[in-house]
PDB file of N, CA and C in Angstrom:
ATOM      1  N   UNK A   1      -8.266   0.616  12.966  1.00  0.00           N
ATOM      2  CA  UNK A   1      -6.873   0.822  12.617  1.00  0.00           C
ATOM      3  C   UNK A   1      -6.779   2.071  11.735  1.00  0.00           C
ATOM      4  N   UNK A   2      -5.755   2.852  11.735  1.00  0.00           N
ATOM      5  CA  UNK A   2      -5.550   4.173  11.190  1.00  0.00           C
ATOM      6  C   UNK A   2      -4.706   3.620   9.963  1.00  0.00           C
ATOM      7  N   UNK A   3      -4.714   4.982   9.466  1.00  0.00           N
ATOM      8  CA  UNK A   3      -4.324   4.523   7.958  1.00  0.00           C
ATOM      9  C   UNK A   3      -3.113   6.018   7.511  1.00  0.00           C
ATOM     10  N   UNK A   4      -2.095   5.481   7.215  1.00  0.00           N
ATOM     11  CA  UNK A   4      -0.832   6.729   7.775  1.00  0.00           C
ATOM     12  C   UNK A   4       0.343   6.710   6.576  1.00  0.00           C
ATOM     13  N   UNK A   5       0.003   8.091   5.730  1.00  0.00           N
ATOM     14  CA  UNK A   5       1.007   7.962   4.259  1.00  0.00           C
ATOM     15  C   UNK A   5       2.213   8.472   4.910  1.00  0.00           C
ATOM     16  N   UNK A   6       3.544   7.672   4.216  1.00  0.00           N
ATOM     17  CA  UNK A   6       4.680   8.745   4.378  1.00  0.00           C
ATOM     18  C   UNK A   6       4.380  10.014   3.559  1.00  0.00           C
ATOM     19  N   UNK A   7       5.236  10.772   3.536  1.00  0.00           N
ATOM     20  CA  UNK A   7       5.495  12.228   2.479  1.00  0.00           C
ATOM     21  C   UNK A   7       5.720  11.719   0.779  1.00  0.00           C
ATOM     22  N   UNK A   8       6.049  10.816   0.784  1.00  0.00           N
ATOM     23  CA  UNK A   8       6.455   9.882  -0.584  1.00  0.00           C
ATOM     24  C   UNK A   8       4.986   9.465  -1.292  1.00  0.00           C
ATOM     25  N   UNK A   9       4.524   8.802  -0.588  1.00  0.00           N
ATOM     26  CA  UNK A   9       3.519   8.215  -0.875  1.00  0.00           C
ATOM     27  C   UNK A   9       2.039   9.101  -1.147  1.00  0.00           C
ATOM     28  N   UNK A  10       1.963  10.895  -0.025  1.00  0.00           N
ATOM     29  CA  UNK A  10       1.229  11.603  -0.978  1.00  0.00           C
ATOM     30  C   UNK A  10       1.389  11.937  -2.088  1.00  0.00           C
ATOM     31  N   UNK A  11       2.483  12.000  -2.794  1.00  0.00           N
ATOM     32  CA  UNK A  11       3.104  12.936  -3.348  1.00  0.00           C
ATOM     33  C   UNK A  11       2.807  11.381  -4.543  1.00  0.00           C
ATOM     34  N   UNK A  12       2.874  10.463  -4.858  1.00  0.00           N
ATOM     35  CA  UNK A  12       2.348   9.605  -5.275  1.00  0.00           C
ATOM     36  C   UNK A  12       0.863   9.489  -5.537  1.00  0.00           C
ATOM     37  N   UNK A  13       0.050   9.880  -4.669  1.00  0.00           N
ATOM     38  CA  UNK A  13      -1.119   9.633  -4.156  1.00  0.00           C
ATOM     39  C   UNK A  13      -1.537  10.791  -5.778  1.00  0.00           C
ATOM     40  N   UNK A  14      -1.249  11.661  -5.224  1.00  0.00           N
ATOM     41  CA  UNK A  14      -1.565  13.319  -5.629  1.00  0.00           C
ATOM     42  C   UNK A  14      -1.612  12.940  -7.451  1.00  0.00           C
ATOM     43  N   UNK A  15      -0.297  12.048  -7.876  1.00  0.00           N
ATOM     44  CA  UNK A  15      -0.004  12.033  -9.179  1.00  0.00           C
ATOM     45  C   UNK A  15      -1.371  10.989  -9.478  1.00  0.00           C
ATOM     46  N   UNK A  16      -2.148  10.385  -9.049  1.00  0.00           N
ATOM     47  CA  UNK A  16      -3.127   9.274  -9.612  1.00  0.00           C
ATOM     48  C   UNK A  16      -4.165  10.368 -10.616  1.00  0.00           C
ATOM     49  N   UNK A  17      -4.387   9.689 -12.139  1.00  0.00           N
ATOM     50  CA  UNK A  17      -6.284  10.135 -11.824  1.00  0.00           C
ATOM     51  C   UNK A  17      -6.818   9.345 -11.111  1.00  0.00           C
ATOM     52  N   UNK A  18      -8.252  10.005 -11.370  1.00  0.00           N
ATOM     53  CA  UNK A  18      -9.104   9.732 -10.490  1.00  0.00           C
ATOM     54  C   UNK A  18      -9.741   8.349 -10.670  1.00  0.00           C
ATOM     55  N   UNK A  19      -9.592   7.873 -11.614  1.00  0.00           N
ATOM     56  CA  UNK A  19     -10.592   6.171 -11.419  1.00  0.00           C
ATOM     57  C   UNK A  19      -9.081   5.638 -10.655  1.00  0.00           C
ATOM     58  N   UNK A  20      -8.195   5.965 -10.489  1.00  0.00           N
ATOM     59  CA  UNK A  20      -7.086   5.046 -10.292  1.00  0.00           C
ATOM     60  C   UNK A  20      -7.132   5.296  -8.753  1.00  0.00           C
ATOM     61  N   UNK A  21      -7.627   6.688  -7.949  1.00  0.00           N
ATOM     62  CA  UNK A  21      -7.400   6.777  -6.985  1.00  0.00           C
ATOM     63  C   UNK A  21      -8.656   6.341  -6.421  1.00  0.00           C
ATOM     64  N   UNK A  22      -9.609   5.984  -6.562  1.00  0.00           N
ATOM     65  CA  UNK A  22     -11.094   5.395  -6.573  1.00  0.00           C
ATOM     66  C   UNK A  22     -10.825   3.973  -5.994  1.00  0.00           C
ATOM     67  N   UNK A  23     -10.040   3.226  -6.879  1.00  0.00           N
ATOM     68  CA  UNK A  23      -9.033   2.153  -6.605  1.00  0.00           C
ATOM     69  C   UNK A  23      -8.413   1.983  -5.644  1.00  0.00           C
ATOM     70  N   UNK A  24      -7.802   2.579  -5.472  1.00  0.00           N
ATOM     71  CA  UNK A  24      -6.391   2.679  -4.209  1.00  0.00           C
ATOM     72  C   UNK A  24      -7.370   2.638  -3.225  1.00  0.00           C
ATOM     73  N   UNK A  25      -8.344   3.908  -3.007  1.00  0.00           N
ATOM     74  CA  UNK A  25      -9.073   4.242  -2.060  1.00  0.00           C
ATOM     75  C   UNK A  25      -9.775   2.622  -1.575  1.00  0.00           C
ATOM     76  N   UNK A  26     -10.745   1.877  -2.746  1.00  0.00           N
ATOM     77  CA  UNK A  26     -11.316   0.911  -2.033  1.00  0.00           C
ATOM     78  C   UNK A  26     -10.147  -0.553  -1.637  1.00  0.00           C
ATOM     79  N   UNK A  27      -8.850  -0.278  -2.101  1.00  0.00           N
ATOM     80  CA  UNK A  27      -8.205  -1.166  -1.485  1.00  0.00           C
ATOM     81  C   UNK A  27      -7.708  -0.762  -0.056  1.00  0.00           C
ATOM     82  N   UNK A  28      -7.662   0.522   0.127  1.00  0.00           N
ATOM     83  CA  UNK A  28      -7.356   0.731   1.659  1.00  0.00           C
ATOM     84  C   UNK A  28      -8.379   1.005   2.978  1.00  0.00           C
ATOM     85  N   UNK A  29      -9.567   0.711   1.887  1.00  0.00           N
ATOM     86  CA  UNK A  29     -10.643   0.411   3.425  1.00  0.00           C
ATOM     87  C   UNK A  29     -11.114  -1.017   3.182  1.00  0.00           C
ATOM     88  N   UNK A  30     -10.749  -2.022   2.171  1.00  0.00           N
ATOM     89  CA  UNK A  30     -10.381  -3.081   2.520  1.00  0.00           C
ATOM     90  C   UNK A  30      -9.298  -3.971   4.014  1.00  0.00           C
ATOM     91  N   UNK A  31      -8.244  -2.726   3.934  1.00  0.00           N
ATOM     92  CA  UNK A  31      -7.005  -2.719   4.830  1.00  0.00           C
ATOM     93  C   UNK A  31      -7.652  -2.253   5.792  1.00  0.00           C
ATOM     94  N   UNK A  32      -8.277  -1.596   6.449  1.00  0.00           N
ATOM     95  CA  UNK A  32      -9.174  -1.353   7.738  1.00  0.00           C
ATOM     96  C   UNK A  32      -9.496  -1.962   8.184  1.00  0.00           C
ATOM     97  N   UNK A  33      -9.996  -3.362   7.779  1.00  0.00           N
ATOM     98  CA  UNK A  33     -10.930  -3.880   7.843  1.00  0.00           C
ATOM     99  C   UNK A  33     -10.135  -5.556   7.888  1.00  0.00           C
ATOM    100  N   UNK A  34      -9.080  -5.262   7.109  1.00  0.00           N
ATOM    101  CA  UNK A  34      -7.799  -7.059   7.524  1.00  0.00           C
ATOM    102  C   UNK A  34      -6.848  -6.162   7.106  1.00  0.00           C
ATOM    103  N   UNK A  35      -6.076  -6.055   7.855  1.00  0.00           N
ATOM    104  CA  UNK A  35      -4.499  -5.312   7.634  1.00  0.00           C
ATOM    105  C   UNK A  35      -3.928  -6.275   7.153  1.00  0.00           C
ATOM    106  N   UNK A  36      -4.102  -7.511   7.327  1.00  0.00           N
ATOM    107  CA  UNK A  36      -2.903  -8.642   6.596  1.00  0.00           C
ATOM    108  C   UNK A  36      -3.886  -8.861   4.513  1.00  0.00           C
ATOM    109  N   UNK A  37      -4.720  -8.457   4.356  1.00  0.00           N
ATOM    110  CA  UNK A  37      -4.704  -8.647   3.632  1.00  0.00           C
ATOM    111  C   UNK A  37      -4.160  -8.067   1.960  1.00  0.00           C
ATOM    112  N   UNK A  38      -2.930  -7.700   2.076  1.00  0.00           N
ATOM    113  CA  UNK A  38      -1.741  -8.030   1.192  1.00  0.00           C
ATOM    114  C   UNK A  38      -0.982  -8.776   1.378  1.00  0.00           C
ATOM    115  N   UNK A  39      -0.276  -9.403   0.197  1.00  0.00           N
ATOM    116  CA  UNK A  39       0.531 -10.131   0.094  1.00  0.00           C
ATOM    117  C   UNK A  39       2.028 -10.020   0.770  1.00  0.00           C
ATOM    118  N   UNK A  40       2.473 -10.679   1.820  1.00  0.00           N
ATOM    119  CA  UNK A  40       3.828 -10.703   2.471  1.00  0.00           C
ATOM    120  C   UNK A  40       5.041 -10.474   1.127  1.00  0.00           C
ATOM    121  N   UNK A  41       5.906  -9.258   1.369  1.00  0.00           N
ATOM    122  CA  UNK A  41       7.035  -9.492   1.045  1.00  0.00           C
ATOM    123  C   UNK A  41       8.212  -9.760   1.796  1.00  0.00           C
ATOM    124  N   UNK A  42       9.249 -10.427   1.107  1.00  0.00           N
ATOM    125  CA  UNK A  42       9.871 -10.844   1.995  1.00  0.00           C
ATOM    126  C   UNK A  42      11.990 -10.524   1.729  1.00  0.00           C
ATOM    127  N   UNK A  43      12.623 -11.304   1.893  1.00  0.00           N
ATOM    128  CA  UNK A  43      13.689 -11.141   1.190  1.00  0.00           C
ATOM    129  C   UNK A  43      13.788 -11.712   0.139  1.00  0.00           C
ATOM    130  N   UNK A  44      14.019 -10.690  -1.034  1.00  0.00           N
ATOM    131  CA  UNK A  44      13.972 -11.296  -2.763  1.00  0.00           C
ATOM    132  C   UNK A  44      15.639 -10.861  -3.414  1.00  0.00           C
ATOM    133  N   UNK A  45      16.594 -11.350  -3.677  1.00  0.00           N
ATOM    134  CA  UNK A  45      17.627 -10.990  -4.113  1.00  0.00           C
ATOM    135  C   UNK A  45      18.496  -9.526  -3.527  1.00  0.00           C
ATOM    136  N   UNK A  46      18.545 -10.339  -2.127  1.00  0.00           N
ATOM    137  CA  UNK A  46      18.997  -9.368  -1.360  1.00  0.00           C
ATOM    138  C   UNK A  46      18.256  -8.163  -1.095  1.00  0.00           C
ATOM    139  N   UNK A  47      17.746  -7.962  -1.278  1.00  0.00           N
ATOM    140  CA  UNK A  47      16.300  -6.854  -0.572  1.00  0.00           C
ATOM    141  C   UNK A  47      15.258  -7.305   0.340  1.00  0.00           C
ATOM    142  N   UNK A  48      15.983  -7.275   1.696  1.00  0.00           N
ATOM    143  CA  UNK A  48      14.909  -7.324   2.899  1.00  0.00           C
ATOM    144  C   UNK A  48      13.714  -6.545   2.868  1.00  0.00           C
ATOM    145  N   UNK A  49      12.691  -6.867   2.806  1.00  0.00           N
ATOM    146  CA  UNK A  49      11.382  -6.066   2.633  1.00  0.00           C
ATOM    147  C   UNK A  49      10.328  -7.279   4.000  1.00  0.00           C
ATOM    148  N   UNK A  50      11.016  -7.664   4.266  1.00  0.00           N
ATOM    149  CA  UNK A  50      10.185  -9.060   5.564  1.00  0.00           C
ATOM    150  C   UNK A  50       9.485  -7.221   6.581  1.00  0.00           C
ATOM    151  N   UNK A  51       8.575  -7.768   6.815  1.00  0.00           N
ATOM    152  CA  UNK A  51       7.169  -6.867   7.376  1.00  0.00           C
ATOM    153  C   UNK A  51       6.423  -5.894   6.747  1.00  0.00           C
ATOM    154  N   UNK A  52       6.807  -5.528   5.443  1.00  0.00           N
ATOM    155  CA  UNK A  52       6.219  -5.337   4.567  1.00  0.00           C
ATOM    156  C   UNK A  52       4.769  -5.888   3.241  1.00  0.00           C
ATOM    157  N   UNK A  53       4.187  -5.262   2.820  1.00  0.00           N
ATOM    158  CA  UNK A  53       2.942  -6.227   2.516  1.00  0.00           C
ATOM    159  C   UNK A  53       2.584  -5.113   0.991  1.00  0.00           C
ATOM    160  N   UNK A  54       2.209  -6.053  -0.051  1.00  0.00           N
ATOM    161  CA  UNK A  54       2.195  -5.325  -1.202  1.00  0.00           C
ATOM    162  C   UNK A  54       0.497  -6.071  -1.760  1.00  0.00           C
ATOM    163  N   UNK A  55      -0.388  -4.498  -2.307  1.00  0.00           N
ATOM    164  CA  UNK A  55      -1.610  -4.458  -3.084  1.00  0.00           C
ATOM    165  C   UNK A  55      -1.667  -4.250  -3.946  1.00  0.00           C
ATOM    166  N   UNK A  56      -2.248  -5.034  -5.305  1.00  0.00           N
ATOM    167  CA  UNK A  56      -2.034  -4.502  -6.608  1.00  0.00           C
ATOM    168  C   UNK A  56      -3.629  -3.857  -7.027  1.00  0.00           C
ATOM    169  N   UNK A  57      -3.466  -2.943  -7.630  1.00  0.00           N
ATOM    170  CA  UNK A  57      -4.702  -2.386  -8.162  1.00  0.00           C
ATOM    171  C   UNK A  57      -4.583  -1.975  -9.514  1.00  0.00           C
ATOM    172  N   UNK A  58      -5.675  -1.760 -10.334  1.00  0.00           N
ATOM    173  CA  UNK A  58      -6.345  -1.541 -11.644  1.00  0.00           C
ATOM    174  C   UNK A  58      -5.487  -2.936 -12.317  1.00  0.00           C
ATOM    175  N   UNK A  59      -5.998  -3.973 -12.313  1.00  0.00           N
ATOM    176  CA  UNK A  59      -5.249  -5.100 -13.228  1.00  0.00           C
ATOM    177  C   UNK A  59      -3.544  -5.143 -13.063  1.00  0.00           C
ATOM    178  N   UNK A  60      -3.224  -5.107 -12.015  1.00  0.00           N
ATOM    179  CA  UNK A  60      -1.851  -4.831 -11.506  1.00  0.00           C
ATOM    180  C   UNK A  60      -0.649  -4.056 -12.166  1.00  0.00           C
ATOM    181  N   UNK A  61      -2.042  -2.878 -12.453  1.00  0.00           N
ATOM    182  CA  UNK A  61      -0.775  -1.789 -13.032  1.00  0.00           C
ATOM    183  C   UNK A  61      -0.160  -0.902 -11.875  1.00  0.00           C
ATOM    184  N   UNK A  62      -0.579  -0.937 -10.774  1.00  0.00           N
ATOM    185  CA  UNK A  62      -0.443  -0.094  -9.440  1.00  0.00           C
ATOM    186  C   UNK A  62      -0.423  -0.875  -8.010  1.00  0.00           C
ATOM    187  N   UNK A  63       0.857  -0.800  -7.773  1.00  0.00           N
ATOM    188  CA  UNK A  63       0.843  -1.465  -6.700  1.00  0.00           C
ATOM    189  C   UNK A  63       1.233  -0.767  -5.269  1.00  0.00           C
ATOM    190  N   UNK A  64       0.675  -1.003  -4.241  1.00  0.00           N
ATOM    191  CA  UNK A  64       0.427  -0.227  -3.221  1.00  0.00           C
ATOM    192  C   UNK A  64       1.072  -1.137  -2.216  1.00  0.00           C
ATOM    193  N   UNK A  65       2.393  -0.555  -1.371  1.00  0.00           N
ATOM    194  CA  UNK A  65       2.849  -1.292  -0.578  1.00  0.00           C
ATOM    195  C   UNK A  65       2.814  -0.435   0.889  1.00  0.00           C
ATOM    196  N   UNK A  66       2.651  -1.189   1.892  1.00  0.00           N
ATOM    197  CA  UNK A  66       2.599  -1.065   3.746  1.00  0.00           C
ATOM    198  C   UNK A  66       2.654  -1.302   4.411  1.00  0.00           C
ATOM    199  N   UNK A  67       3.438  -1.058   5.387  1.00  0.00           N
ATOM    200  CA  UNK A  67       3.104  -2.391   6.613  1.00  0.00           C
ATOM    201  C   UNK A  67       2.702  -1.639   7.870  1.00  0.00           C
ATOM    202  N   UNK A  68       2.491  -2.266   9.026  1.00  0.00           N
ATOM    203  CA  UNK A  68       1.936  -2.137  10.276  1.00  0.00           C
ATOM    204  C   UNK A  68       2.825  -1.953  10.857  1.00  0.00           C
ATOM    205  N   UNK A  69       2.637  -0.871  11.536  1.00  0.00           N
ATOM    206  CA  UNK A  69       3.690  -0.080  12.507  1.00  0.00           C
ATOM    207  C   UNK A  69       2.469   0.364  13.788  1.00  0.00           C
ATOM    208  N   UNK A  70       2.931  -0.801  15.213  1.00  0.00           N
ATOM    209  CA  UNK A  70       1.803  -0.251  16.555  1.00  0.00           C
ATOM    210  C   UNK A  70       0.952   0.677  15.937  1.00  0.00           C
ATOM    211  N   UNK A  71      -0.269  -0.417  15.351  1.00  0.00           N
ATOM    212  CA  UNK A  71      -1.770  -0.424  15.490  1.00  0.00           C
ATOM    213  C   UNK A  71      -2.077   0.511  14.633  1.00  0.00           C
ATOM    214  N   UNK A  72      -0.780   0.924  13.574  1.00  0.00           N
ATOM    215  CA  UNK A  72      -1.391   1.557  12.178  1.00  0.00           C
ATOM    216  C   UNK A  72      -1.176   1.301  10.793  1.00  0.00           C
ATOM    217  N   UNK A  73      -1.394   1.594   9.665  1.00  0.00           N
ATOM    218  CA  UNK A  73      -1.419   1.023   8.594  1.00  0.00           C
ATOM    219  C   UNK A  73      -0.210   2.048   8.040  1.00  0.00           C
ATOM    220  N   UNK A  74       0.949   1.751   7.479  1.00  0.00           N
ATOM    221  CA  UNK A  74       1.747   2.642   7.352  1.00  0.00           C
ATOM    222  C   UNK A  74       1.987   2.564   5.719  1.00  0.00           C
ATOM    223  N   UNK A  75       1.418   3.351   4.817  1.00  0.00           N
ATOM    224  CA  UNK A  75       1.564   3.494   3.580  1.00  0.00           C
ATOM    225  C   UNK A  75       2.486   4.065   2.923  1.00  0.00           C
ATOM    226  N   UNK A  76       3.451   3.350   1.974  1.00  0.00           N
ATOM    227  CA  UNK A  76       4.946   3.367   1.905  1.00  0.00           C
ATOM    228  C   UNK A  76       5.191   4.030   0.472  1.00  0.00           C
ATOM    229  N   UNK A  77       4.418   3.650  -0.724  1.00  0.00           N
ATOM    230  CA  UNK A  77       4.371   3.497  -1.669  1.00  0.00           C
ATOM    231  C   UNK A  77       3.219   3.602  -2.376  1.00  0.00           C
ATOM    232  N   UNK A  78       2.865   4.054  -3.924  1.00  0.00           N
ATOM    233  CA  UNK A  78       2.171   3.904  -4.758  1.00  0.00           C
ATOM    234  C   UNK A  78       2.491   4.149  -6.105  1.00  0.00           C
ATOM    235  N   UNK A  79       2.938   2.769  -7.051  1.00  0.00           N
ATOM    236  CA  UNK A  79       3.587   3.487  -7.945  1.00  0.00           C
ATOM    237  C   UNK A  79       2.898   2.227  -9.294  1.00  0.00           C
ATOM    238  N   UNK A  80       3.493   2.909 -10.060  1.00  0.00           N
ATOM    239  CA  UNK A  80       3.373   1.913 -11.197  1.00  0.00           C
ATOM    240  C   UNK A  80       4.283   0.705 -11.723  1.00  0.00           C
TER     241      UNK A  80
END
């Protein structure tokens, strides 16, 4: 499975240091490897987010959200 940032999400990416992006990095070849393994979001107070899937990293100061779009990993987000 491929692994596919919006323009948002480099630009996110770009702002990490480096132990933080070390992080990110081994949670998304985790995602290679089980695409479902983040947590389902869903509809929360009127915010449809249903096919969407959220990763938290460094002690859940960073959370990394994506979902699957035909047979790729579509990386949405990375923020604090």
């Amino acid at each position: 499975m491929n692994i596919q940032f919006i323009p948002e999400a480099v630009d996110d990416y770009k702002l990490l240091d480096g132990s933080i992006k070390k992080s990110v990095n081994e949670k998304i070849d985790k995602l290679i490897e089980n695409p479902f393994f983040g947590e389902a979001l869903g509809n929360k107070n009127n915010i449809d987010l249903t096919g969407y899937y959220k990763i938290y990293v460094a002690r859940k100061s960073y959370r990394i959200v994506y979902r699957i779009v035909k047979n790729e990993i579509e990386i949405v987000e990375i923020w604090e």
